[in-house]
PDB file of N, CA and C in Angstrom:
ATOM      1  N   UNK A   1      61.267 -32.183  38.169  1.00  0.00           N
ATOM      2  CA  UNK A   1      60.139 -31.499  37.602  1.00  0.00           C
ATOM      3  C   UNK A   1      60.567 -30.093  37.164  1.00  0.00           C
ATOM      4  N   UNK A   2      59.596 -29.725  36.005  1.00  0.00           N
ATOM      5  CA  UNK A   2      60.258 -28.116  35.799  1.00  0.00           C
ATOM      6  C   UNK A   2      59.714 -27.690  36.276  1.00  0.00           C
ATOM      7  N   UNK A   3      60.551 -26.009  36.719  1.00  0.00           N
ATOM      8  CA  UNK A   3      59.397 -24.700  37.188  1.00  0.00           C
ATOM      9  C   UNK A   3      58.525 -23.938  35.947  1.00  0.00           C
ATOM     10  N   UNK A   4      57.789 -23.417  36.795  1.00  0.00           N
ATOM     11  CA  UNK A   4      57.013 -22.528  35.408  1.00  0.00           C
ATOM     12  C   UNK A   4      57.436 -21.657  34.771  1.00  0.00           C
ATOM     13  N   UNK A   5      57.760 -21.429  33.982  1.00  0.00           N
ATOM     14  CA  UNK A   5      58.236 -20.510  33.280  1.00  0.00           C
ATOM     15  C   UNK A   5      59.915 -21.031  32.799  1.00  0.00           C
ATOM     16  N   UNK A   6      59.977 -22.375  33.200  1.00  0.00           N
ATOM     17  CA  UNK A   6      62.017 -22.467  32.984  1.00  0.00           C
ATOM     18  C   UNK A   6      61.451 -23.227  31.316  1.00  0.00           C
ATOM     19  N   UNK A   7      62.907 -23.489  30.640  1.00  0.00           N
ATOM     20  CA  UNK A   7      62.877 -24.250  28.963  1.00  0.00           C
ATOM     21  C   UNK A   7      62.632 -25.326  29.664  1.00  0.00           C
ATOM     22  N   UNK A   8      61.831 -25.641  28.265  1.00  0.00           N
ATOM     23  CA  UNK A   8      61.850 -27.140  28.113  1.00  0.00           C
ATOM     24  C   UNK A   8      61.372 -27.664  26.997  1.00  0.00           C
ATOM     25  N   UNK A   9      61.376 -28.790  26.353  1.00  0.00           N
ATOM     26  CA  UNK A   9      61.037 -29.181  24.944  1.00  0.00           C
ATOM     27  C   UNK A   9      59.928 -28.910  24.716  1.00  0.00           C
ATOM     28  N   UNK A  10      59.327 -28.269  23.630  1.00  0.00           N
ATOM     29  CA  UNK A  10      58.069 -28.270  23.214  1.00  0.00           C
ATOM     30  C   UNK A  10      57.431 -29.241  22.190  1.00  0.00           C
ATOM     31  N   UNK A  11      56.348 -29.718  22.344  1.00  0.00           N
ATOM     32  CA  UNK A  11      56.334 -30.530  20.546  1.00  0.00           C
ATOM     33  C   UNK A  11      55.089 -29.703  20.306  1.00  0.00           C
ATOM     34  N   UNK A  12      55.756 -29.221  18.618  1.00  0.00           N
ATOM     35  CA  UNK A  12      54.993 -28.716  17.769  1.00  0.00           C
ATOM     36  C   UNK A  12      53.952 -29.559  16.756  1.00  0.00           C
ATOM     37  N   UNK A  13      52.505 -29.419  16.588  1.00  0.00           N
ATOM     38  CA  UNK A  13      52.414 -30.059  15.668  1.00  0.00           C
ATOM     39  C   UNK A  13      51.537 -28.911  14.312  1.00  0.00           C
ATOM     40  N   UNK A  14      51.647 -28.958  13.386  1.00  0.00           N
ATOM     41  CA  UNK A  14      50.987 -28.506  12.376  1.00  0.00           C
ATOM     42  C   UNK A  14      49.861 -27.832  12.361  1.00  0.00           C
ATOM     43  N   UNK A  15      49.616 -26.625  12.163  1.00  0.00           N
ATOM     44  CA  UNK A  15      48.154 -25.958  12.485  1.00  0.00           C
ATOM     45  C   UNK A  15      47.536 -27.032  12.036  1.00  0.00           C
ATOM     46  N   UNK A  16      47.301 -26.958  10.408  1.00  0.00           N
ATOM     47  CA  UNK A  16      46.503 -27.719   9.216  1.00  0.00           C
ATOM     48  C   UNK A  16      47.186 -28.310   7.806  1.00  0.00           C
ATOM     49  N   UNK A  17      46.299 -28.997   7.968  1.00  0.00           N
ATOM     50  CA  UNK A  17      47.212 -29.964   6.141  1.00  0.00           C
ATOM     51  C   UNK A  17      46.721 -28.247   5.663  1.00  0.00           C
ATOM     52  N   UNK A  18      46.347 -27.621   5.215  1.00  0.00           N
ATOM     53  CA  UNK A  18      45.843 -26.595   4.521  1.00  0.00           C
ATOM     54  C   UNK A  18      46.795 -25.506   4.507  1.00  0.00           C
ATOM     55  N   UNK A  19      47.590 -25.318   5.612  1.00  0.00           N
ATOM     56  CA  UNK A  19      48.002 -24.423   6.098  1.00  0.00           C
ATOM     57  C   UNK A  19      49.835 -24.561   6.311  1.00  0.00           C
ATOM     58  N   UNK A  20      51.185 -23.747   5.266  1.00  0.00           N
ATOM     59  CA  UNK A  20      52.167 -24.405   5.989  1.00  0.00           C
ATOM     60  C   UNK A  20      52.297 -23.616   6.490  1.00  0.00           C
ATOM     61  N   UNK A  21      53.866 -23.792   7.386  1.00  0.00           N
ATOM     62  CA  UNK A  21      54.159 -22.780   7.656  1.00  0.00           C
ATOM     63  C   UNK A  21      54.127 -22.420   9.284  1.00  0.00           C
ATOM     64  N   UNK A  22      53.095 -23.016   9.558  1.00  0.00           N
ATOM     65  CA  UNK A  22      52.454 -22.490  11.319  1.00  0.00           C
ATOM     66  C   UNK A  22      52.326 -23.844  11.965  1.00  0.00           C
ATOM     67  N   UNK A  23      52.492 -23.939  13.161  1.00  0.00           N
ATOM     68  CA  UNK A  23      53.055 -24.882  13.574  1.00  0.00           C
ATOM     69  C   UNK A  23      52.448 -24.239  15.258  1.00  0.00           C
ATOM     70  N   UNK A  24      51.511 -25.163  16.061  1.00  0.00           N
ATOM     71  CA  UNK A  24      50.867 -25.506  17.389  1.00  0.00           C
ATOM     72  C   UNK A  24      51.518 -25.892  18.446  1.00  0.00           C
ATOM     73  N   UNK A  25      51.383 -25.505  19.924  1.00  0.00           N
ATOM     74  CA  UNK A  25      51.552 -25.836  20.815  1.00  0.00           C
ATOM     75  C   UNK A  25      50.776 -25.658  21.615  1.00  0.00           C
ATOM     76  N   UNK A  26      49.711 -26.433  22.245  1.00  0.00           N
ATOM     77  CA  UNK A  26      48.312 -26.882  22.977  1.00  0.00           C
ATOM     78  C   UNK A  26      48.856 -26.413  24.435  1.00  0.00           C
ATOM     79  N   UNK A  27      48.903 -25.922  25.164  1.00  0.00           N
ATOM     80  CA  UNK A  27      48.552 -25.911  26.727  1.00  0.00           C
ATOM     81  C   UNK A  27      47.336 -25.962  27.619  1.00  0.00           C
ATOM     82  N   UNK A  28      46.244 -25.432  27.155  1.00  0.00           N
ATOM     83  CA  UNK A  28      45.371 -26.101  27.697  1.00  0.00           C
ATOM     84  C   UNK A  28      43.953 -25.673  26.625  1.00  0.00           C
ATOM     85  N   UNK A  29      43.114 -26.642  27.016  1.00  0.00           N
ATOM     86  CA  UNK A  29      41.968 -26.656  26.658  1.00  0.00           C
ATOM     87  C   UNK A  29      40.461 -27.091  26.936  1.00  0.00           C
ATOM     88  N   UNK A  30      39.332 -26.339  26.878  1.00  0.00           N
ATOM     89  CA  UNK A  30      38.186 -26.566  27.876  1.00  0.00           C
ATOM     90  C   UNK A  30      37.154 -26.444  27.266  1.00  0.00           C
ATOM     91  N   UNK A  31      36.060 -26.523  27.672  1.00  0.00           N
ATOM     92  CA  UNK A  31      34.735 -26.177  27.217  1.00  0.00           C
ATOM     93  C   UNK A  31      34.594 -24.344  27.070  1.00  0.00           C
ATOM     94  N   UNK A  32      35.331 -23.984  27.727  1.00  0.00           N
ATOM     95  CA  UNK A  32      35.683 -22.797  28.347  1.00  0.00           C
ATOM     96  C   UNK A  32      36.387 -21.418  27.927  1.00  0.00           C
ATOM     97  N   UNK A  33      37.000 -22.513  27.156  1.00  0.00           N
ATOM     98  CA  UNK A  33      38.149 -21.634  26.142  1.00  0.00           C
ATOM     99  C   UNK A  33      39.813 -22.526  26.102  1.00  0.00           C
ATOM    100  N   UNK A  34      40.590 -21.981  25.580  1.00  0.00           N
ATOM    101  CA  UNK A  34      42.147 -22.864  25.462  1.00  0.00           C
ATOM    102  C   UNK A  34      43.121 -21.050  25.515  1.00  0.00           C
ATOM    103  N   UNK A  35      44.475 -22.181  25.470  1.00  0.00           N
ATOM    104  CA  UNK A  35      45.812 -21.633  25.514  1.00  0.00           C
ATOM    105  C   UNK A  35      46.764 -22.280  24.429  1.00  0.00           C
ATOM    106  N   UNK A  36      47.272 -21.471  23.447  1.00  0.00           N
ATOM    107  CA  UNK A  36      48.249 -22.252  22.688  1.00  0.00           C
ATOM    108  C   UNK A  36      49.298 -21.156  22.239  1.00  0.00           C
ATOM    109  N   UNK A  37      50.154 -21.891  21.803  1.00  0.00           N
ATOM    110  CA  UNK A  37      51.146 -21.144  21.564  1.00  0.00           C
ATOM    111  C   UNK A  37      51.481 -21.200  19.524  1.00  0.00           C
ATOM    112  N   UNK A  38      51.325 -20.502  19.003  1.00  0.00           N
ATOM    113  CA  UNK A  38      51.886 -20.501  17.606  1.00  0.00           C
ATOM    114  C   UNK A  38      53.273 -20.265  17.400  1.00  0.00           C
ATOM    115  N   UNK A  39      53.933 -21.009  16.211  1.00  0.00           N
ATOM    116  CA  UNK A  39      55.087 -20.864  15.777  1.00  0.00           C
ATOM    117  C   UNK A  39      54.843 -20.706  14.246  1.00  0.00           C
ATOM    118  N   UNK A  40      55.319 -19.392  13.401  1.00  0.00           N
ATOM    119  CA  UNK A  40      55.099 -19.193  12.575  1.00  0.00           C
ATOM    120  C   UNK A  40      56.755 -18.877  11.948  1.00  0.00           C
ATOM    121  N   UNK A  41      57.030 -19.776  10.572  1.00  0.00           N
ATOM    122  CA  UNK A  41      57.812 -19.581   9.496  1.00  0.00           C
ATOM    123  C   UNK A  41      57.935 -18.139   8.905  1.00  0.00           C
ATOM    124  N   UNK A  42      59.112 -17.811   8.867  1.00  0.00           N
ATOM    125  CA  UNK A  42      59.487 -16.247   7.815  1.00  0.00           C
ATOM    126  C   UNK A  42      58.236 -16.411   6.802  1.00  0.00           C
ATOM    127  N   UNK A  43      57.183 -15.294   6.710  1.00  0.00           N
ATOM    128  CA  UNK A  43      56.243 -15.134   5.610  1.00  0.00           C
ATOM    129  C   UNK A  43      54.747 -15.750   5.680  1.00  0.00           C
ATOM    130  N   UNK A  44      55.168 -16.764   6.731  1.00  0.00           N
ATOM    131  CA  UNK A  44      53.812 -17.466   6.276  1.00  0.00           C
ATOM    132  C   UNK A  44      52.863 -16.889   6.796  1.00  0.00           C
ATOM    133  N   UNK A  45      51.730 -17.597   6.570  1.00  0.00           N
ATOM    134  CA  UNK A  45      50.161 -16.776   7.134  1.00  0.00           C
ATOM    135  C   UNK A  45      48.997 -17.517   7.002  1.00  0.00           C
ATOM    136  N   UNK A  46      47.982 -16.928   7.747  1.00  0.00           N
ATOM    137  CA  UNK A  46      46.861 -18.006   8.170  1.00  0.00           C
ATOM    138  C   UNK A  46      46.033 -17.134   7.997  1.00  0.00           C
ATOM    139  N   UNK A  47      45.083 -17.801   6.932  1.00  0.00           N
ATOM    140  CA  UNK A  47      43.743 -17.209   6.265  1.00  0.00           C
ATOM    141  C   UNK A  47      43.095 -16.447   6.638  1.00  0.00           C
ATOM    142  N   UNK A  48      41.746 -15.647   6.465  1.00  0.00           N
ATOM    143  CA  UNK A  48      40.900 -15.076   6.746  1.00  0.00           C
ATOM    144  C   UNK A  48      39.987 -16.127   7.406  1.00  0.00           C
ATOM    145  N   UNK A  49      39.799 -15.691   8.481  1.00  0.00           N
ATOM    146  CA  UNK A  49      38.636 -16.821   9.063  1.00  0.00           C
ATOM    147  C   UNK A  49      37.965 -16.042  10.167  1.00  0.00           C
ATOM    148  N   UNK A  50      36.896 -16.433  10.726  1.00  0.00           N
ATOM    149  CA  UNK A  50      36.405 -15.750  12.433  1.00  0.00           C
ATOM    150  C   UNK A  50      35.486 -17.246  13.056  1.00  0.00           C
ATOM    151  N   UNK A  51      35.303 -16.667  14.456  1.00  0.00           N
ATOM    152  CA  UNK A  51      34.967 -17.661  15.255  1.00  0.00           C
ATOM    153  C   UNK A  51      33.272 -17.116  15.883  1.00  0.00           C
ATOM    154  N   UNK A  52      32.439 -17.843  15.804  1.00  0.00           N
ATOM    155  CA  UNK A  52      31.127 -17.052  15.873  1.00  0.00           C
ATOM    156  C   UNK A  52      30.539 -17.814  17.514  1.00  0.00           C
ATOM    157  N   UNK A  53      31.392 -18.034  17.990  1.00  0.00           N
ATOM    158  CA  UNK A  53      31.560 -18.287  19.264  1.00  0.00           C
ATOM    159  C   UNK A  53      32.514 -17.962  20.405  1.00  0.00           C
ATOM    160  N   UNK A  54      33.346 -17.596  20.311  1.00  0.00           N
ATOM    161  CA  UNK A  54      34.403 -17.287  20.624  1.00  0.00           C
ATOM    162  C   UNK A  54      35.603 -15.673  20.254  1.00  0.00           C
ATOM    163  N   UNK A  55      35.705 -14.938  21.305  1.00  0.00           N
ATOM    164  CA  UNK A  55      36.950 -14.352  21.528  1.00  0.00           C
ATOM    165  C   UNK A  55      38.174 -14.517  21.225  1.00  0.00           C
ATOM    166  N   UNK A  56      38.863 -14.148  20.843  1.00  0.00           N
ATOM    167  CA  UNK A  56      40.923 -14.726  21.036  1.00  0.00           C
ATOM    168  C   UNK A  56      41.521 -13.213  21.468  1.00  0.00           C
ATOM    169  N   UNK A  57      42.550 -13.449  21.765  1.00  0.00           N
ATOM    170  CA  UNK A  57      43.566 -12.316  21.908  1.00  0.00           C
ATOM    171  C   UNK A  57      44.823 -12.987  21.953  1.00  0.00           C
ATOM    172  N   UNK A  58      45.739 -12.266  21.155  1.00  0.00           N
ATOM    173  CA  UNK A  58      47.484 -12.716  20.650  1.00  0.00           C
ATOM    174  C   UNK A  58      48.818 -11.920  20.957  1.00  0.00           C
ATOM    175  N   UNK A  59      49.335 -12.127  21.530  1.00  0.00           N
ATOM    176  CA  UNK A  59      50.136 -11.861  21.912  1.00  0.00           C
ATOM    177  C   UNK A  59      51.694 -12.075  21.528  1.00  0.00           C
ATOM    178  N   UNK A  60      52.238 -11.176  21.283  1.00  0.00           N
ATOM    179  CA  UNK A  60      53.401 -11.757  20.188  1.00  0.00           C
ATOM    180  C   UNK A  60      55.027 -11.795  21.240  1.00  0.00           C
ATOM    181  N   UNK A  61      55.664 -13.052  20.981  1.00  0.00           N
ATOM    182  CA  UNK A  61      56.375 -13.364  21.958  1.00  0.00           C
ATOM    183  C   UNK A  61      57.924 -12.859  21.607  1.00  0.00           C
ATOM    184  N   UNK A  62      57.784 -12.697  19.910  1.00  0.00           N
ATOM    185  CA  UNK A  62      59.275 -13.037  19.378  1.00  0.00           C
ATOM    186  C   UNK A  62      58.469 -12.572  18.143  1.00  0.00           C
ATOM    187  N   UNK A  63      59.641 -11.607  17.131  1.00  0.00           N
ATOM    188  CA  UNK A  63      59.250 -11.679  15.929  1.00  0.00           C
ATOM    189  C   UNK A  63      58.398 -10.449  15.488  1.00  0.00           C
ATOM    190  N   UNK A  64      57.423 -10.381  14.683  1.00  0.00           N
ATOM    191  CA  UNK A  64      56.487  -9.394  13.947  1.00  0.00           C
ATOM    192  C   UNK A  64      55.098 -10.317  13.515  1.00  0.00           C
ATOM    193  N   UNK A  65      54.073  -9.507  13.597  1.00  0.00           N
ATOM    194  CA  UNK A  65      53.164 -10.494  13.042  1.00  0.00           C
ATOM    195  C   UNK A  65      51.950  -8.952  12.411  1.00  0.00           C
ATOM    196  N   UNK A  66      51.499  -9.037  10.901  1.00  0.00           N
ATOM    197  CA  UNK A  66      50.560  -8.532  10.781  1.00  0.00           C
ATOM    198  C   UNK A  66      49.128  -9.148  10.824  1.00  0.00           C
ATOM    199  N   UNK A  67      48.418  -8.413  11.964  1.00  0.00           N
ATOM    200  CA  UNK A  67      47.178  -9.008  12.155  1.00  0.00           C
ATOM    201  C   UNK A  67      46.152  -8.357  11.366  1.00  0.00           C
ATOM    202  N   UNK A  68      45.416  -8.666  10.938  1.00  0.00           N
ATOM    203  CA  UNK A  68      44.193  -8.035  10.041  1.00  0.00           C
ATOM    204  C   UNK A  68      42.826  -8.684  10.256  1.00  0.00           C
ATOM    205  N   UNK A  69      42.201  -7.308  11.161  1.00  0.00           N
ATOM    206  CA  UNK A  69      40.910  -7.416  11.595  1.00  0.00           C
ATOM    207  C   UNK A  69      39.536  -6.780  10.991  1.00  0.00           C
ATOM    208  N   UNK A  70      39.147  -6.961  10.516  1.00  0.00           N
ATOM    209  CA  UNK A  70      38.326  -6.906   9.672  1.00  0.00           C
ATOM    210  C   UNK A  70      38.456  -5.798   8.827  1.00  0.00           C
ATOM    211  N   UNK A  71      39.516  -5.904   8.040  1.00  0.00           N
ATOM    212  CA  UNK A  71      40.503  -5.378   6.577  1.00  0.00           C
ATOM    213  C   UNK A  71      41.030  -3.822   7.947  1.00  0.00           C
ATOM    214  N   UNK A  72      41.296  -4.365   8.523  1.00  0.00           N
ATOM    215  CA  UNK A  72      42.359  -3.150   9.122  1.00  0.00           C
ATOM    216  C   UNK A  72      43.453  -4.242   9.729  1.00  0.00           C
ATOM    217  N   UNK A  73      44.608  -3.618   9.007  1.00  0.00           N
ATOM    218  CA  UNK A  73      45.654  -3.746   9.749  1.00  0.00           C
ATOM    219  C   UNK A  73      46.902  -3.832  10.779  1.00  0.00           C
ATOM    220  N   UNK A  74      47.073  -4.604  11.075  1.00  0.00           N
ATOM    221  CA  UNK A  74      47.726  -3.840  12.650  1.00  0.00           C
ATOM    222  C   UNK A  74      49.253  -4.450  12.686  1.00  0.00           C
ATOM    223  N   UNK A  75      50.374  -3.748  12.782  1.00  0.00           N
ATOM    224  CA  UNK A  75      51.638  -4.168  12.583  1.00  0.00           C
ATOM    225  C   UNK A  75      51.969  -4.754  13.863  1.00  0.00           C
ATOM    226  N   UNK A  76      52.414  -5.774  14.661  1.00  0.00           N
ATOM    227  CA  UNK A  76      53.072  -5.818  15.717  1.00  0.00           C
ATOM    228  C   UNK A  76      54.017  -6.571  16.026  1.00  0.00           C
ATOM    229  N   UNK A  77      55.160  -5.706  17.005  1.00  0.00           N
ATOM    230  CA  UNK A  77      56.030  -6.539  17.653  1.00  0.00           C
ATOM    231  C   UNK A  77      55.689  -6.913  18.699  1.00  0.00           C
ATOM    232  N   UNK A  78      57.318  -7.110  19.174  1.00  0.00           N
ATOM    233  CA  UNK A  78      57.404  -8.174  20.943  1.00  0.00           C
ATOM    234  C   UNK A  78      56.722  -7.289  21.497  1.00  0.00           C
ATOM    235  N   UNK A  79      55.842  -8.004  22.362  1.00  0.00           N
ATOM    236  CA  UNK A  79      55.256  -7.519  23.468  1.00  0.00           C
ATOM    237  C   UNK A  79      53.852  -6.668  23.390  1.00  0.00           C
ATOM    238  N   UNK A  80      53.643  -6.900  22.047  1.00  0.00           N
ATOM    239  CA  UNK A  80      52.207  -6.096  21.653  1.00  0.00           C
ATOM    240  C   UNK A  80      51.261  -7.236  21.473  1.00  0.00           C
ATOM    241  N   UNK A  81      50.338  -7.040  21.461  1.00  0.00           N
ATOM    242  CA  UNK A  81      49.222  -7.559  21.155  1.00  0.00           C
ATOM    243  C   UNK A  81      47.871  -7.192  20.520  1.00  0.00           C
ATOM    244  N   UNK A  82      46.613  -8.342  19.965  1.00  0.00           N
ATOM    245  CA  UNK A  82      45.658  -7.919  19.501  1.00  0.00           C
ATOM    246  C   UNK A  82      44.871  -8.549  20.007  1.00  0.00           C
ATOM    247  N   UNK A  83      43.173  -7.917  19.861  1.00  0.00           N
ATOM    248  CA  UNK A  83      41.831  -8.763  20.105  1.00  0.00           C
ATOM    249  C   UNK A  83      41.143  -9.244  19.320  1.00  0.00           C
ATOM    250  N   UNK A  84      40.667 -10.308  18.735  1.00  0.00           N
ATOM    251  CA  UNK A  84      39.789 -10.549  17.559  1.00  0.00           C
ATOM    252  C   UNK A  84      38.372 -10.688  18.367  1.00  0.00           C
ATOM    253  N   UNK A  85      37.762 -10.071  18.013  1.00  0.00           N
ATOM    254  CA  UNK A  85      35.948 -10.082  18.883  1.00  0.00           C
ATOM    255  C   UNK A  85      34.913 -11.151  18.576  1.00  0.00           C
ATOM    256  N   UNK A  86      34.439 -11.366  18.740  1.00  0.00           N
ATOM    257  CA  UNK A  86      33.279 -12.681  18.068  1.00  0.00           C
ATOM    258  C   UNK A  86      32.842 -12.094  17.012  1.00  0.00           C
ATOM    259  N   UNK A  87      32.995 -12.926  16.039  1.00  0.00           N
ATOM    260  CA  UNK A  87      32.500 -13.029  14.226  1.00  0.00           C
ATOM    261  C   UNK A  87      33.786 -11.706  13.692  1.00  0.00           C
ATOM    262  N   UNK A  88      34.650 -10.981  14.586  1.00  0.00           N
ATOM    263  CA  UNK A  88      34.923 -11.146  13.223  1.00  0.00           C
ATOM    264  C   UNK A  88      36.017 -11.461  12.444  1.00  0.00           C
ATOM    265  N   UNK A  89      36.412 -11.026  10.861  1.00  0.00           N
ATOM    266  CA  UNK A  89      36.757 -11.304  10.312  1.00  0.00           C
ATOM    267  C   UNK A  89      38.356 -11.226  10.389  1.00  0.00           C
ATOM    268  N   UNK A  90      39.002 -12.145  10.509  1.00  0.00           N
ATOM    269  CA  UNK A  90      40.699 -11.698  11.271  1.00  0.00           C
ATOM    270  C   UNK A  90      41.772 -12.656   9.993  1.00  0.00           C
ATOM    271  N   UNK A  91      42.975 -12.640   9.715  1.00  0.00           N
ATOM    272  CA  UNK A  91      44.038 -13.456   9.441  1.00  0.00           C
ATOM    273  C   UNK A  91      45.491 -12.823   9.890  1.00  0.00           C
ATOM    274  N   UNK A  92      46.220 -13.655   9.475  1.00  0.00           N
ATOM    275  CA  UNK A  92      47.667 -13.514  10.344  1.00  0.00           C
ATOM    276  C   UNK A  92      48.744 -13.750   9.519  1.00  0.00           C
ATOM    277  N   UNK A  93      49.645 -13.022   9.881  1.00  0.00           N
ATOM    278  CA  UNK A  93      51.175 -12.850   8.869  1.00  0.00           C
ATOM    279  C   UNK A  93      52.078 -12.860   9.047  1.00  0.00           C
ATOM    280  N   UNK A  94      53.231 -13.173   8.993  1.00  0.00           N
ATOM    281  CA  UNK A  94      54.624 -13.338  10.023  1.00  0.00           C
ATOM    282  C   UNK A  94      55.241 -12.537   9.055  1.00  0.00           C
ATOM    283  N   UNK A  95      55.978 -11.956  10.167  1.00  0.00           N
ATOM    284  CA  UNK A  95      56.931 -10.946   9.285  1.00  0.00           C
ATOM    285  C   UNK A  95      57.926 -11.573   8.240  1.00  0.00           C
ATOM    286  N   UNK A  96      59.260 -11.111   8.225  1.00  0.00           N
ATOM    287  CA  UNK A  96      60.626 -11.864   7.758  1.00  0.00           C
ATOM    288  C   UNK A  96      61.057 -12.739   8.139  1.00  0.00           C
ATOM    289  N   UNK A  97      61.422 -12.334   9.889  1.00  0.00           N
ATOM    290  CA  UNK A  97      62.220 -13.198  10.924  1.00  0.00           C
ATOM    291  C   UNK A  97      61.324 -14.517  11.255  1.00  0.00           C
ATOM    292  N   UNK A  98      59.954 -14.651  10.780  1.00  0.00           N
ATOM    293  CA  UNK A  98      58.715 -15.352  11.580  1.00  0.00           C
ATOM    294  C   UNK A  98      58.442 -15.013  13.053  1.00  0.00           C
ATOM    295  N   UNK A  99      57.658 -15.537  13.894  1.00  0.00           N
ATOM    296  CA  UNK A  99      57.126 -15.232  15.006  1.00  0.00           C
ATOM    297  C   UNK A  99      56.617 -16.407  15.671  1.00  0.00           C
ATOM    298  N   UNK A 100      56.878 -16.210  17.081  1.00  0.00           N
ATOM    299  CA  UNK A 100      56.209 -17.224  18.461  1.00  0.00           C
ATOM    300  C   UNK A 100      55.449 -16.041  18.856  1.00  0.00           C
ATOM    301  N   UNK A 101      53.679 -16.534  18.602  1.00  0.00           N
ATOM    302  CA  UNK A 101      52.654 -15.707  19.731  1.00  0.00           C
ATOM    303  C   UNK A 101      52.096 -16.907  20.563  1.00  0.00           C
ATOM    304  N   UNK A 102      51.156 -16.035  21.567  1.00  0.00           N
ATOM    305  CA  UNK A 102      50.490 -16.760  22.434  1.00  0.00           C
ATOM    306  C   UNK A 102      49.087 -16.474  22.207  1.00  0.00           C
ATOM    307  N   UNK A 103      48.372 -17.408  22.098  1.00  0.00           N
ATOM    308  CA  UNK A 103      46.709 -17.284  21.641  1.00  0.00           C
ATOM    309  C   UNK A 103      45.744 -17.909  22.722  1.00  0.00           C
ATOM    310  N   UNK A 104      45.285 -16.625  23.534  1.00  0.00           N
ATOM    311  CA  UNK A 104      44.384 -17.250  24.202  1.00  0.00           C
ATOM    312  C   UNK A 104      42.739 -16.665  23.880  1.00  0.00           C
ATOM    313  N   UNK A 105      42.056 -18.118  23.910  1.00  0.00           N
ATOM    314  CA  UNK A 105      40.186 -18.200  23.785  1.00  0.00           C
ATOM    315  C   UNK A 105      39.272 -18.286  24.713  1.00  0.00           C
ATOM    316  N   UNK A 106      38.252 -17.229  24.657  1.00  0.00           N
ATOM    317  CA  UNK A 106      37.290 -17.690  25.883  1.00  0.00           C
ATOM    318  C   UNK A 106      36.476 -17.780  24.989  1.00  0.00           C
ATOM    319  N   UNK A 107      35.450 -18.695  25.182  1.00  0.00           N
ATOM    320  CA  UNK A 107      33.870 -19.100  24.480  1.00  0.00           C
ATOM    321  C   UNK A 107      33.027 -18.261  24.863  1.00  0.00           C
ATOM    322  N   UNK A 108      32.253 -17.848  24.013  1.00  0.00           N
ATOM    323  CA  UNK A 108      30.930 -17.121  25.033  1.00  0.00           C
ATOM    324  C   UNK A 108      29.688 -17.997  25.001  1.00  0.00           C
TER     325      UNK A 108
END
């Protein structure tokens, strides 16, 4: 068995047919809220969208990611992070190198 935190294979699957570039990893999920992990391609990026139920906060593991919260920008590396608040308006950008964040949701 592995320990927590040691490697081990991940399977990625595709945010969205809509979307290239970004690429999922599910750890958990609830009525409650979830845990996933993003893998994002040199450049790519994920739309303008918000959640009118729900919180997130991201956390960037590897890489650069510009987050943009409701038309403000926020540059970040390893080890920084952001909050997107309920409704609003957020999208996401991978730098050059691309980026692994961690995205976690609570529902309200």
């Amino acid at each position: 068995m592995e320990k927590p935190g040691s490697a081990m294979e991940i399977e990625w699957s595709q945010v969205s047919k809509a979307v290239d570039g970004i690429f999922q990893h599910w750890e958990a999920q609830s009525k409650n809220g979830s845990i996933k992990f993003l893998k994002f391609d040199p450049g790519s990026s994920y739309p303008v969208h918000h959640h009118p139920d729900r919180v997130e906060w991201l956390y960037v593991l590897s890489g650069r990611m510009i987050a943009t919260i409701d038309s403000v920008e926020h540059d970040l590396a390893k080890g920084e992070y952001a909050a997107f608040p309920v409704n609003s308006n957020h999208s996401l950008r991978a730098g050059k190198d691309g980026a692994l964040v961690l995205v976690v949701a609570l529902n309200e």
